[in-house]
PDB file of N, CA and C in Angstrom:
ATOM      1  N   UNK A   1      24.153  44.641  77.722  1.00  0.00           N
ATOM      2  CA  UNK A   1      23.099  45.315  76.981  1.00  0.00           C
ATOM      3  C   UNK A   1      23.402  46.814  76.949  1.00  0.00           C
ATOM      4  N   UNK A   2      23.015  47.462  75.906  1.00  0.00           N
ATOM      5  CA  UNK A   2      23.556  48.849  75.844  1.00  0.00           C
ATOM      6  C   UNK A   2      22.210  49.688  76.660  1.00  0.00           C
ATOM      7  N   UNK A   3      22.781  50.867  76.771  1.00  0.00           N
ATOM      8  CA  UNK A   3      22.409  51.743  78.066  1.00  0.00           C
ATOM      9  C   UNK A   3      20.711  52.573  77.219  1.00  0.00           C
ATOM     10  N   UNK A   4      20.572  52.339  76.182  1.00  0.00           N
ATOM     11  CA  UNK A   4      19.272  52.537  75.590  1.00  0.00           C
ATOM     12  C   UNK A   4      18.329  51.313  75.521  1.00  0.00           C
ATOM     13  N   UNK A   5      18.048  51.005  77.031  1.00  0.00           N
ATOM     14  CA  UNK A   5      17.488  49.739  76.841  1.00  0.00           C
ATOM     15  C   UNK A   5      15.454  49.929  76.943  1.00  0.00           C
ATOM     16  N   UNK A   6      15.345  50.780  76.321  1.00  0.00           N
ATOM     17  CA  UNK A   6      14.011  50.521  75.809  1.00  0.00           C
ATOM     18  C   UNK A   6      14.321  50.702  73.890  1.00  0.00           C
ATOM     19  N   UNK A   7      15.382  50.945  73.476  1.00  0.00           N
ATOM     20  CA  UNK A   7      15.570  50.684  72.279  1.00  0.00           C
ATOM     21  C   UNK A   7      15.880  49.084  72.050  1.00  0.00           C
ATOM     22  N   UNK A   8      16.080  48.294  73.095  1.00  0.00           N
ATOM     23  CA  UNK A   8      16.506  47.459  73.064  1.00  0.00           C
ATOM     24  C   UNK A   8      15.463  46.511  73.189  1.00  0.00           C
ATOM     25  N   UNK A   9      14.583  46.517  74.085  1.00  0.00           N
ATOM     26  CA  UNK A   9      13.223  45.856  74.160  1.00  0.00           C
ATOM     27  C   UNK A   9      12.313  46.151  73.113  1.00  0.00           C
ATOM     28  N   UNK A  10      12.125  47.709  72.364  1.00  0.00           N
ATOM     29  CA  UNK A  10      11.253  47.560  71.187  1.00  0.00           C
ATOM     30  C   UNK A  10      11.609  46.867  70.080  1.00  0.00           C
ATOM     31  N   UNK A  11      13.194  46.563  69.841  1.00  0.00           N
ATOM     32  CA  UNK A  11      14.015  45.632  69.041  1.00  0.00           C
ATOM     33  C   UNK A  11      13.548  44.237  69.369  1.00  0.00           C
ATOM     34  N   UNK A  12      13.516  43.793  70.872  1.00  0.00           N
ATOM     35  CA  UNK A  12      13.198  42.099  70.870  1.00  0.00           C
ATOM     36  C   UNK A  12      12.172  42.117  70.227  1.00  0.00           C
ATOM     37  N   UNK A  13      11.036  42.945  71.175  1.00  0.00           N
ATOM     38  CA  UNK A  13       9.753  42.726  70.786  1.00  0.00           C
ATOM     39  C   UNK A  13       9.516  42.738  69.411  1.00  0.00           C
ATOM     40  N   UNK A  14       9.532  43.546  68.905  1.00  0.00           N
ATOM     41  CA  UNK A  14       9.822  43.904  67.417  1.00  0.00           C
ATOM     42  C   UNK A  14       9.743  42.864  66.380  1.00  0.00           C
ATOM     43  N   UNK A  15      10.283  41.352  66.973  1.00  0.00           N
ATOM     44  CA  UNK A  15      10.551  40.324  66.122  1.00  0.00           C
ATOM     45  C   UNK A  15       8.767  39.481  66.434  1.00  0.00           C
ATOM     46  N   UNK A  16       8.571  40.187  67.365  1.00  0.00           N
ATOM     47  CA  UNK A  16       6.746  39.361  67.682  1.00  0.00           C
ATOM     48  C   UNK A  16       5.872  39.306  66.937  1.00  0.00           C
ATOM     49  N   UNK A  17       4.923  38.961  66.341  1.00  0.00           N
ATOM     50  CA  UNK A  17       4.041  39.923  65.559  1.00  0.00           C
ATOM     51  C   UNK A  17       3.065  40.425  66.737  1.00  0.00           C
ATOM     52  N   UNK A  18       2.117  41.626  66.504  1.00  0.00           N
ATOM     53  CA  UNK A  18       1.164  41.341  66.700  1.00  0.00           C
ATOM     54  C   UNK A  18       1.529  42.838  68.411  1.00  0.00           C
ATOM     55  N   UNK A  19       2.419  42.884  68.779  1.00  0.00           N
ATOM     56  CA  UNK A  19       3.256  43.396  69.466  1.00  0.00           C
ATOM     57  C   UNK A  19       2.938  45.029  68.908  1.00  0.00           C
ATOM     58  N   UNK A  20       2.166  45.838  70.004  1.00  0.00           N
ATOM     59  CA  UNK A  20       1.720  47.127  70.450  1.00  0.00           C
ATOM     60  C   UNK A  20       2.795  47.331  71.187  1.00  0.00           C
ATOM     61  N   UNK A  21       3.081  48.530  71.666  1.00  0.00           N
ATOM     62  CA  UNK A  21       3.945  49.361  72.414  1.00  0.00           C
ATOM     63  C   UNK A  21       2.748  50.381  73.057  1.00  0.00           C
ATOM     64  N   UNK A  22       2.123  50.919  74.422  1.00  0.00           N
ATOM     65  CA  UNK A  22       1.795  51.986  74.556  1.00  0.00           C
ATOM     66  C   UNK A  22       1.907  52.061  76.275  1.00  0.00           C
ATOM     67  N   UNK A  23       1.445  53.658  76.590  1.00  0.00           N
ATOM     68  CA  UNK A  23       1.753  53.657  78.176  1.00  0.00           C
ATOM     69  C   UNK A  23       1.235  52.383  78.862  1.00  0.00           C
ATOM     70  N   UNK A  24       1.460  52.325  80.460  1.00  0.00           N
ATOM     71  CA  UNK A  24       1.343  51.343  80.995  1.00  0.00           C
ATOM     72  C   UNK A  24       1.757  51.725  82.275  1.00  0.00           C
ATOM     73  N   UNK A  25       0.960  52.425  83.424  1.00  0.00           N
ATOM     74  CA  UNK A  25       1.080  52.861  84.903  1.00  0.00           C
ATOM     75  C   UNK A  25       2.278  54.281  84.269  1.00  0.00           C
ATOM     76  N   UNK A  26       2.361  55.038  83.353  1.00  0.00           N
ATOM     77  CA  UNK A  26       3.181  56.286  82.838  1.00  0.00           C
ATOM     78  C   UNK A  26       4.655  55.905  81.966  1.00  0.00           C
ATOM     79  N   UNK A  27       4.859  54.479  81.734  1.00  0.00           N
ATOM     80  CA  UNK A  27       6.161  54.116  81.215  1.00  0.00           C
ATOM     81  C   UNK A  27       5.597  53.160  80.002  1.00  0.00           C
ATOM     82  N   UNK A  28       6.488  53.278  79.090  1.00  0.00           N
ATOM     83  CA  UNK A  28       6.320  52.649  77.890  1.00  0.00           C
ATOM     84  C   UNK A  28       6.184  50.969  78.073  1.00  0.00           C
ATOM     85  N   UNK A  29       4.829  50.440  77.602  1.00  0.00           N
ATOM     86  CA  UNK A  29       4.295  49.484  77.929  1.00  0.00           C
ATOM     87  C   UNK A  29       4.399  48.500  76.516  1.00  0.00           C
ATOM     88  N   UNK A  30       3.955  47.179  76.578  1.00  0.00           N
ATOM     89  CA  UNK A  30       4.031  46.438  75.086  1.00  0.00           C
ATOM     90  C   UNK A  30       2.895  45.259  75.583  1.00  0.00           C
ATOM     91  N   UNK A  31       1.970  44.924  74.656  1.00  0.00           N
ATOM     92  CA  UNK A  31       0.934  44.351  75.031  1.00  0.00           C
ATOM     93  C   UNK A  31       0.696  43.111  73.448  1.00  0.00           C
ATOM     94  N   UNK A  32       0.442  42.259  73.457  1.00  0.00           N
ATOM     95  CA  UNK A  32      -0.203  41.915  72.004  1.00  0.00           C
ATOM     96  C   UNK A  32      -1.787  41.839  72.180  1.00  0.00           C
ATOM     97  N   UNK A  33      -2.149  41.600  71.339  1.00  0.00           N
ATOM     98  CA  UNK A  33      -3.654  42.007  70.862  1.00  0.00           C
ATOM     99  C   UNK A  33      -4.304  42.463  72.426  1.00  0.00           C
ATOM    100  N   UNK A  34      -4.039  43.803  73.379  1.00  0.00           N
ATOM    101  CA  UNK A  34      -4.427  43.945  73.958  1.00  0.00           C
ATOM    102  C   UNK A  34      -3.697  43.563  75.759  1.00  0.00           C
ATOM    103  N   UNK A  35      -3.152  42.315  75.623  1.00  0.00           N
ATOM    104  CA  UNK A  35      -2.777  41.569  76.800  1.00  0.00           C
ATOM    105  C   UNK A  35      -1.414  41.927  77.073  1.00  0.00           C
ATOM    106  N   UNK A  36      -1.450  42.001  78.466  1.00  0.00           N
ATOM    107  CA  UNK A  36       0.182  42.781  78.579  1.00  0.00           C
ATOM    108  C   UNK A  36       0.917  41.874  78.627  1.00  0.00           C
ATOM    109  N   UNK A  37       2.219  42.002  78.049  1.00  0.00           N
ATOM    110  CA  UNK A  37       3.412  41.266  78.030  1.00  0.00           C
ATOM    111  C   UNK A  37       4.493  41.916  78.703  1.00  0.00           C
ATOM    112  N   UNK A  38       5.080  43.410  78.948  1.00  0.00           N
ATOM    113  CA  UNK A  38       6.320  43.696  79.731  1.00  0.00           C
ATOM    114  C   UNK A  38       5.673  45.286  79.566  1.00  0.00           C
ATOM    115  N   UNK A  39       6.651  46.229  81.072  1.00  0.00           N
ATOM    116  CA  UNK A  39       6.539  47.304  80.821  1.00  0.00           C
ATOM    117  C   UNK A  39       8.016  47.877  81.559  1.00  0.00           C
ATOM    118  N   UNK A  40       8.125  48.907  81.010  1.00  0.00           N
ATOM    119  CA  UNK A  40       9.677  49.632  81.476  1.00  0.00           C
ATOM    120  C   UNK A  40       9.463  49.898  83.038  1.00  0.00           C
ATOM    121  N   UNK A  41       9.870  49.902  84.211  1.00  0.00           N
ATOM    122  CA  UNK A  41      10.083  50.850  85.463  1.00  0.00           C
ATOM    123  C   UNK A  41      10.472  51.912  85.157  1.00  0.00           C
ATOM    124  N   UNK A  42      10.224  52.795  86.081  1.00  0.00           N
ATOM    125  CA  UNK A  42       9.716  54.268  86.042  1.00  0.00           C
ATOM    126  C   UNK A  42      11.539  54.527  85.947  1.00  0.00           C
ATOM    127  N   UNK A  43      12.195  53.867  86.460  1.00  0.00           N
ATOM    128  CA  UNK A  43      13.663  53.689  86.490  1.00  0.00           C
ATOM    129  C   UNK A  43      14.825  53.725  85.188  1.00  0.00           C
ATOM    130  N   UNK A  44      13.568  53.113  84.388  1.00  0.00           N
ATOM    131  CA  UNK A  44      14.387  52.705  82.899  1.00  0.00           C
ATOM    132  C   UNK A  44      15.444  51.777  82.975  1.00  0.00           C
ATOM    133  N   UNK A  45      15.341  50.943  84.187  1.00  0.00           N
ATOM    134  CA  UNK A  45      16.682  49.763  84.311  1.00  0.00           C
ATOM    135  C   UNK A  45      16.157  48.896  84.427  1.00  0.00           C
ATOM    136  N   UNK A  46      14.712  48.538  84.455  1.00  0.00           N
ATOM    137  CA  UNK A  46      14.585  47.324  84.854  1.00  0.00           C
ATOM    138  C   UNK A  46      13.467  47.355  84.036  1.00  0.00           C
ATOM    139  N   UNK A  47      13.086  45.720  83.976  1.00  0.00           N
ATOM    140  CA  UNK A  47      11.792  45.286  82.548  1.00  0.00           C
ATOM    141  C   UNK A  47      10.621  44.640  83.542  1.00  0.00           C
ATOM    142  N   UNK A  48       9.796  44.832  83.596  1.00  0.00           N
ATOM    143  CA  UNK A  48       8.872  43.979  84.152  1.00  0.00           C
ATOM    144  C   UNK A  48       8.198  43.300  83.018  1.00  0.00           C
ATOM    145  N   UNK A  49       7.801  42.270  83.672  1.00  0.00           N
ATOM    146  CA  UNK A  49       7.721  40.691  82.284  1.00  0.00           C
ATOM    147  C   UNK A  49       6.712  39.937  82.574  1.00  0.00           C
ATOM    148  N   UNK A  50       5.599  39.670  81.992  1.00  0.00           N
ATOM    149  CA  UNK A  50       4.525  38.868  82.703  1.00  0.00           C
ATOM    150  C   UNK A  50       4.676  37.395  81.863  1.00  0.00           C
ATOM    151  N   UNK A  51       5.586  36.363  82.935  1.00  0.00           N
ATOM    152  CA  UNK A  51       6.235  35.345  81.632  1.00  0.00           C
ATOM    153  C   UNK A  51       5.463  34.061  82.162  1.00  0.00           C
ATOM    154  N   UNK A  52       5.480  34.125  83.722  1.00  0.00           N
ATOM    155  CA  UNK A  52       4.555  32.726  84.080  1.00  0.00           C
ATOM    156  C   UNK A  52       5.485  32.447  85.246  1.00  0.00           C
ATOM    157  N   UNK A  53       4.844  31.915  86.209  1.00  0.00           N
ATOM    158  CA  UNK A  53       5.193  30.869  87.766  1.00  0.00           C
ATOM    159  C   UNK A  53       6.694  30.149  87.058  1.00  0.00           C
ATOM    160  N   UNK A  54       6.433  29.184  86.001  1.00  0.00           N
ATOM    161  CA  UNK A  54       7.630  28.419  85.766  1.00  0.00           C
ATOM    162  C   UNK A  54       9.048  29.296  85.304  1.00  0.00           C
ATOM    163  N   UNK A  55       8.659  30.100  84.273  1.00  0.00           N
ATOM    164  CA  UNK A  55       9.454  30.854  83.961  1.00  0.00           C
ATOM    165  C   UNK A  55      10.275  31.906  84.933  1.00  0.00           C
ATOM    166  N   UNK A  56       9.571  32.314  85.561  1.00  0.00           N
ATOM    167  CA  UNK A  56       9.966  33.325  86.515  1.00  0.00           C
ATOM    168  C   UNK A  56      10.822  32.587  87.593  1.00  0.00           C
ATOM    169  N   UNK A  57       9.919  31.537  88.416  1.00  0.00           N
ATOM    170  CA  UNK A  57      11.101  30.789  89.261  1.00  0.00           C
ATOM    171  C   UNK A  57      12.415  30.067  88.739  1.00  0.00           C
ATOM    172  N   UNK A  58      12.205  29.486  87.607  1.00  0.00           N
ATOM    173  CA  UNK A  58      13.968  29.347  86.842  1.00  0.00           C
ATOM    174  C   UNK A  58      14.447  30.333  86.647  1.00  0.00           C
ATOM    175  N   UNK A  59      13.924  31.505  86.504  1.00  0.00           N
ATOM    176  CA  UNK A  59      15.027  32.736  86.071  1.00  0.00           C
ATOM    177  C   UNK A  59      15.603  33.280  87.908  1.00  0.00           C
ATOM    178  N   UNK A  60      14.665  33.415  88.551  1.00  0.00           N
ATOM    179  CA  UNK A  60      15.248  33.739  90.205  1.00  0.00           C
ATOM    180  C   UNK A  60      16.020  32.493  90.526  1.00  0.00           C
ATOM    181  N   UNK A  61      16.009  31.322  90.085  1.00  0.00           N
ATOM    182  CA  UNK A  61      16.763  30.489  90.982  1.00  0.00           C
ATOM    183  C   UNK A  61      17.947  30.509  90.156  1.00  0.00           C
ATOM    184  N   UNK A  62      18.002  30.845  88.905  1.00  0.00           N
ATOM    185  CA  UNK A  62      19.457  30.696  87.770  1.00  0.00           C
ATOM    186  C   UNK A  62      20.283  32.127  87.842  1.00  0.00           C
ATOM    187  N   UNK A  63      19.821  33.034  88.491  1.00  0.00           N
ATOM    188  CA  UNK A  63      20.852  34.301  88.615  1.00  0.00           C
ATOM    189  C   UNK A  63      19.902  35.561  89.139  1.00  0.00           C
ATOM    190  N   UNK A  64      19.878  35.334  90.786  1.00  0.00           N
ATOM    191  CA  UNK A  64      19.035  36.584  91.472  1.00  0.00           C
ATOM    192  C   UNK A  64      19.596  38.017  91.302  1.00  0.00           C
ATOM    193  N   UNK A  65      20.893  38.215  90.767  1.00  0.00           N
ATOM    194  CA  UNK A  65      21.564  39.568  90.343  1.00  0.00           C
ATOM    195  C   UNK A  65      20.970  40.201  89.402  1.00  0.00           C
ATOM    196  N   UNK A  66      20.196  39.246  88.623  1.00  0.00           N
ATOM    197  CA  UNK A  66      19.426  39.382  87.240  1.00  0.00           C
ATOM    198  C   UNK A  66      18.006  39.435  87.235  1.00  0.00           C
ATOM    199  N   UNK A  67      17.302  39.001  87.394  1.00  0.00           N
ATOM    200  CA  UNK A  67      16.399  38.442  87.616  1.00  0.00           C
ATOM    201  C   UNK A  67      15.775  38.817  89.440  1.00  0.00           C
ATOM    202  N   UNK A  68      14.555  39.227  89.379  1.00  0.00           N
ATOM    203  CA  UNK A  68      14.357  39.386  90.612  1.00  0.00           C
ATOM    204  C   UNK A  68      12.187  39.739  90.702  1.00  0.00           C
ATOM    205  N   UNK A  69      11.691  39.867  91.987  1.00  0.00           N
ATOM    206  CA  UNK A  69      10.514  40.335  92.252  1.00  0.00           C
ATOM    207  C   UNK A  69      10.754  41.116  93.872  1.00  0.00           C
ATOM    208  N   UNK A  70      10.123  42.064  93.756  1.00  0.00           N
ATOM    209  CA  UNK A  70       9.768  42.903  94.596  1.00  0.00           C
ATOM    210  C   UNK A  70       8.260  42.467  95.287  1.00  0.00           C
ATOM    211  N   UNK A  71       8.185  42.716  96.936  1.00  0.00           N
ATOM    212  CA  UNK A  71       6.643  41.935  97.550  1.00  0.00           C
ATOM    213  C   UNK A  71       5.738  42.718  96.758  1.00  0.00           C
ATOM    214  N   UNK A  72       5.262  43.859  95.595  1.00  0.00           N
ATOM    215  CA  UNK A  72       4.357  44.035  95.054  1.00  0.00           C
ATOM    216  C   UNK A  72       3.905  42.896  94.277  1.00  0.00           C
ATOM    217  N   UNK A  73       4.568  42.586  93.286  1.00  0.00           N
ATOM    218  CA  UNK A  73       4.894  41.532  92.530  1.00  0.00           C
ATOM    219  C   UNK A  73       4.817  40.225  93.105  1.00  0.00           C
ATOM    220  N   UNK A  74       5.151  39.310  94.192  1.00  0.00           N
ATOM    221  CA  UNK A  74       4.938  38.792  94.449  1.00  0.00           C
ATOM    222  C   UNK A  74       3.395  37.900  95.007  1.00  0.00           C
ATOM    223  N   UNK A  75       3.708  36.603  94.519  1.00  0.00           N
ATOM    224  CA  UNK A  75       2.715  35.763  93.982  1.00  0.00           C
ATOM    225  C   UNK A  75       1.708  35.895  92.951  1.00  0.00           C
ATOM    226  N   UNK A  76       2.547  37.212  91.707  1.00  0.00           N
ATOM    227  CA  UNK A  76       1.904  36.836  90.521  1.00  0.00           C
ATOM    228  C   UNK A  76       2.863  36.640  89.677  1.00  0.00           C
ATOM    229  N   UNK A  77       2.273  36.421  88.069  1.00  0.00           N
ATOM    230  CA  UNK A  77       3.039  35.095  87.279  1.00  0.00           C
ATOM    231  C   UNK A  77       4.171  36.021  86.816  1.00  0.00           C
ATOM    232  N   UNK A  78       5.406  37.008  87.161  1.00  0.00           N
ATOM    233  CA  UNK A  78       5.987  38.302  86.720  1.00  0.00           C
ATOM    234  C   UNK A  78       7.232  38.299  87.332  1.00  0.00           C
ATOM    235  N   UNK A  79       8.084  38.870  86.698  1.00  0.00           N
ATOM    236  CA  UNK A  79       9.576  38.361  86.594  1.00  0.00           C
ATOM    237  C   UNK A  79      10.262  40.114  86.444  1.00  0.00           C
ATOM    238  N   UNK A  80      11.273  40.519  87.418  1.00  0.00           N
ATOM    239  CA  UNK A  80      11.419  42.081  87.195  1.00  0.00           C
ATOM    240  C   UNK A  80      12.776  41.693  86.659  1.00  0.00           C
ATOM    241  N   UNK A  81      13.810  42.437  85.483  1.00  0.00           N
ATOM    242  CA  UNK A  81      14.879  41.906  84.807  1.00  0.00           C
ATOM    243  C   UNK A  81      15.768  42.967  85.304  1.00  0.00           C
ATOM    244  N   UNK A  82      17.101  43.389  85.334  1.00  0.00           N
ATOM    245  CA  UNK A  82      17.875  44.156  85.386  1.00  0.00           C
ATOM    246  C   UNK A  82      18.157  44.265  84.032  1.00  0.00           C
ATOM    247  N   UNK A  83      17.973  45.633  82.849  1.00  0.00           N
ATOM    248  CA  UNK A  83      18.320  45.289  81.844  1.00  0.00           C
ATOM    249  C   UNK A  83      19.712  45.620  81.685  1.00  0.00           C
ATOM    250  N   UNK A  84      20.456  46.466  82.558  1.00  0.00           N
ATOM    251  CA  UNK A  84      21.795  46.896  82.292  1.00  0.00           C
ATOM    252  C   UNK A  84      22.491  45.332  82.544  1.00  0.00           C
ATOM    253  N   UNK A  85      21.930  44.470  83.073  1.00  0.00           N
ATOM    254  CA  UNK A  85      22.768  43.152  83.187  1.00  0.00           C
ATOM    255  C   UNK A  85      22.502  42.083  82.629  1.00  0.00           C
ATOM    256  N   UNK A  86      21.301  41.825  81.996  1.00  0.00           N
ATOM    257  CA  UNK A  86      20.949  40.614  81.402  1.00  0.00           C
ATOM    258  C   UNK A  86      21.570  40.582  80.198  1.00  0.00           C
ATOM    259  N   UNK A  87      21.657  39.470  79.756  1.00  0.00           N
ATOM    260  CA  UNK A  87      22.301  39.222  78.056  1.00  0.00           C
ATOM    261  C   UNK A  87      20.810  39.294  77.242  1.00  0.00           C
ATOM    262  N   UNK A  88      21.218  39.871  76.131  1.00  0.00           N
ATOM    263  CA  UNK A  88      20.153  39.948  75.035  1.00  0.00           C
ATOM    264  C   UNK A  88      19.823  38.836  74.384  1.00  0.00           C
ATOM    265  N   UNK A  89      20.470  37.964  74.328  1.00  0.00           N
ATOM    266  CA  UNK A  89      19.428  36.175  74.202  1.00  0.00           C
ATOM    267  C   UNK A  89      18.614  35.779  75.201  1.00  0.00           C
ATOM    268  N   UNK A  90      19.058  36.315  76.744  1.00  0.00           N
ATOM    269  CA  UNK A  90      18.085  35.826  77.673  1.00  0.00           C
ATOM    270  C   UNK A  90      17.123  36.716  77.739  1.00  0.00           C
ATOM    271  N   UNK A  91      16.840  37.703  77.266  1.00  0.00           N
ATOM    272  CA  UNK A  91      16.185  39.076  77.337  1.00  0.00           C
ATOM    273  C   UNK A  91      15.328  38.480  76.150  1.00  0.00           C
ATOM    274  N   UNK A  92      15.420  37.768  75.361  1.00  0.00           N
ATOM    275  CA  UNK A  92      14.783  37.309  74.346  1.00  0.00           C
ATOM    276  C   UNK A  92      13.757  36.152  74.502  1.00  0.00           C
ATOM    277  N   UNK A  93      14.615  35.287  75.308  1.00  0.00           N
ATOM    278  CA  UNK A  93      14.039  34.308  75.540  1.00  0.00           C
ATOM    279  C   UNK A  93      12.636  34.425  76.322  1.00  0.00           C
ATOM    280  N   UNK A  94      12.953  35.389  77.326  1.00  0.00           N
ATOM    281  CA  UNK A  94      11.720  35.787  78.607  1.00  0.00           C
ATOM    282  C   UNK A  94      10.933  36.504  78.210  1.00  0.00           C
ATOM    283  N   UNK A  95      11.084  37.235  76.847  1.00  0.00           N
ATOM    284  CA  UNK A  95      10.125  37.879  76.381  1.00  0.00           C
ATOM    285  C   UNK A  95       9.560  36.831  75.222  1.00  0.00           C
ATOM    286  N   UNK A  96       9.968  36.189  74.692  1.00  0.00           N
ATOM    287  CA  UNK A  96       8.991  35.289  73.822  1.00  0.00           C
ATOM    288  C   UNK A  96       8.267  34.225  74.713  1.00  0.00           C
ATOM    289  N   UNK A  97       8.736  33.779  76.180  1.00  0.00           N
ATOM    290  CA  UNK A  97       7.491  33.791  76.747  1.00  0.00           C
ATOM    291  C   UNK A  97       6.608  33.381  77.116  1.00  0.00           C
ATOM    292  N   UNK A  98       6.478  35.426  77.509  1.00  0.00           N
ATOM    293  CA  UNK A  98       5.583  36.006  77.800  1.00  0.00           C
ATOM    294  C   UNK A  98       4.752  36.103  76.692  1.00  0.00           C
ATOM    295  N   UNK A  99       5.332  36.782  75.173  1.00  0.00           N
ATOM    296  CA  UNK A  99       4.518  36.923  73.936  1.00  0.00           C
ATOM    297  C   UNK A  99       3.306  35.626  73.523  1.00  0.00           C
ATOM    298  N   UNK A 100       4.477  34.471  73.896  1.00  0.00           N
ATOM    299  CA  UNK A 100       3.611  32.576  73.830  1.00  0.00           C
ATOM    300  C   UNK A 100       2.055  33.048  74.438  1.00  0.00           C
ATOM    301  N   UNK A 101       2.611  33.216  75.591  1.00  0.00           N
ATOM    302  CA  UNK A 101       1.752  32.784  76.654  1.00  0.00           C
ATOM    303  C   UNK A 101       0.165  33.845  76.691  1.00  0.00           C
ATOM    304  N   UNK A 102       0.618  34.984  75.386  1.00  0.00           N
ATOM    305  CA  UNK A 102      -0.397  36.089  75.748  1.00  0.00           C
ATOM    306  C   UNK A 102      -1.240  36.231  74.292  1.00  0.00           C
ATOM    307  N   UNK A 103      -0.207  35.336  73.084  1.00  0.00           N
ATOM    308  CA  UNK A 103      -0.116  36.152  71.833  1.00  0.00           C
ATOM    309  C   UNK A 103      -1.470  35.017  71.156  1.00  0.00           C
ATOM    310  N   UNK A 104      -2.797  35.098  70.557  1.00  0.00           N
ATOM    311  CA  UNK A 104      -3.644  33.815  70.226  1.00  0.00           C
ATOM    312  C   UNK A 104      -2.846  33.184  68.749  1.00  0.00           C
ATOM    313  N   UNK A 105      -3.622  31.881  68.752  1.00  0.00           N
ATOM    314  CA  UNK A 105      -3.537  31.071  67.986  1.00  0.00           C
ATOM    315  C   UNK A 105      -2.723  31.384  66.697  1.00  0.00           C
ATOM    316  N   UNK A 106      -3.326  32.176  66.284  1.00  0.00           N
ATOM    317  CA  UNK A 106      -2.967  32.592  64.672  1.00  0.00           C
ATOM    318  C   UNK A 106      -1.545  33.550  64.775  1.00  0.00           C
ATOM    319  N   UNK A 107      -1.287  34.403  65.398  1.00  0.00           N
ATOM    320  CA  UNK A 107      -0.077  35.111  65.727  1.00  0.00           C
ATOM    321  C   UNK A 107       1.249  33.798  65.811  1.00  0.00           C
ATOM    322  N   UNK A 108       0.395  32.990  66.966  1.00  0.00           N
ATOM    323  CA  UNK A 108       1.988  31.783  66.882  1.00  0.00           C
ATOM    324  C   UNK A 108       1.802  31.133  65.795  1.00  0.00           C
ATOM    325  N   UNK A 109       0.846  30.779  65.097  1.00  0.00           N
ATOM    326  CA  UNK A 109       1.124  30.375  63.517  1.00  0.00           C
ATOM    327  C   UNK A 109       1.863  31.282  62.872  1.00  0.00           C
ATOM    328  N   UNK A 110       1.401  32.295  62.586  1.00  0.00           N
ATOM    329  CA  UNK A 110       2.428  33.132  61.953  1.00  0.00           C
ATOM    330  C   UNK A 110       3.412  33.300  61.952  1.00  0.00           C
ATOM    331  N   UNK A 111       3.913  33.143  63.361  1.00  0.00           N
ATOM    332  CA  UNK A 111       5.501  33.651  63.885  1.00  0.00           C
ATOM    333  C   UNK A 111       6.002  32.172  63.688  1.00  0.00           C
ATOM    334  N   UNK A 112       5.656  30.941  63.913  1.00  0.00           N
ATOM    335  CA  UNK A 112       6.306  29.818  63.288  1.00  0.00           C
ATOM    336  C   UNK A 112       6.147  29.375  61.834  1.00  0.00           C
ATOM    337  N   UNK A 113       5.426  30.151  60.882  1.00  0.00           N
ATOM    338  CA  UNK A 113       5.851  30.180  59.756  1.00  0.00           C
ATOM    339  C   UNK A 113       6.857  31.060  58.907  1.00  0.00           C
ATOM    340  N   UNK A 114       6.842  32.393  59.990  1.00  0.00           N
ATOM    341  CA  UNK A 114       8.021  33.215  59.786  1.00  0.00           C
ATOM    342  C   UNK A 114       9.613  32.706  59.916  1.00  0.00           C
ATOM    343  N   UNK A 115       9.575  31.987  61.071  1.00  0.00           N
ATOM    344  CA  UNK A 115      10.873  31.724  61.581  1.00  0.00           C
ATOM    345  C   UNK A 115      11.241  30.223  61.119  1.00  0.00           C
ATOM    346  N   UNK A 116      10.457  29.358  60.268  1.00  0.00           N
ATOM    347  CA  UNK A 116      11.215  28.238  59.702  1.00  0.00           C
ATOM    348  C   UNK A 116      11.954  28.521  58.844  1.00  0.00           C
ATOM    349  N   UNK A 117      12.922  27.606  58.831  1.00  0.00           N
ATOM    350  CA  UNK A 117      14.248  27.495  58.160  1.00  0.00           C
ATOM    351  C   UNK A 117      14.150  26.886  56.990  1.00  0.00           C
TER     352      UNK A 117
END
């Protein structure tokens, strides 16, 4: 992933509908209609991701170099990413989600009438 990686997350996100960008604890935050979905670390290397229990434990058990939680974080549904190391399909994947899981009814209609083939 290239080294402008909040250009890189407003790009995934970007493909969401419905997908705000604003602060979030002082770092650029992304929420849909309100509900948070990911925010930058104060670090700018890492993504915090609110994706879910299932999601999060397949991503720590499939590559802890990548993928990780800190005891703040721990035992809620949130997944911390390394973005200088993740691939941008999996960076995609964990953010759509989070978007699923936050975005109502009519948004995932939309976005699956956008994206049929």
């Amino acid at each position: 992933m290239p080294r402008d990686h909040l250009a890189t997350v407003r790009a995934v996100l970007g493909a969401f509908p419905g997908v705000e960008e604003g602060p979030s604890y002082g770092t650029p935050g992304f929420r849909v209609k309100g509900k948070f979905l990911a925010r930058l670390w104060e670090d700018g290397e890492v993504l915090v991701v609110k994706c879910g229990d299932t999601e999060r434990d397949l991503r720590l058990a499939a590559d802890p170099a990548i993928f990780f939680v800190t005891d703040h974080y721990r035992g809620h549904p949130t997944l911390l990413v390394h973005l200088g190391k993740v691939k941008r399909s999996d960076l995609r994947e964990i953010l759509e989600v989070a978007w699923r899981r936050a975005a109502p009814k009519a948004l995932l209609a939309q976005h699956a009438r956008s994206t049929k083939v």
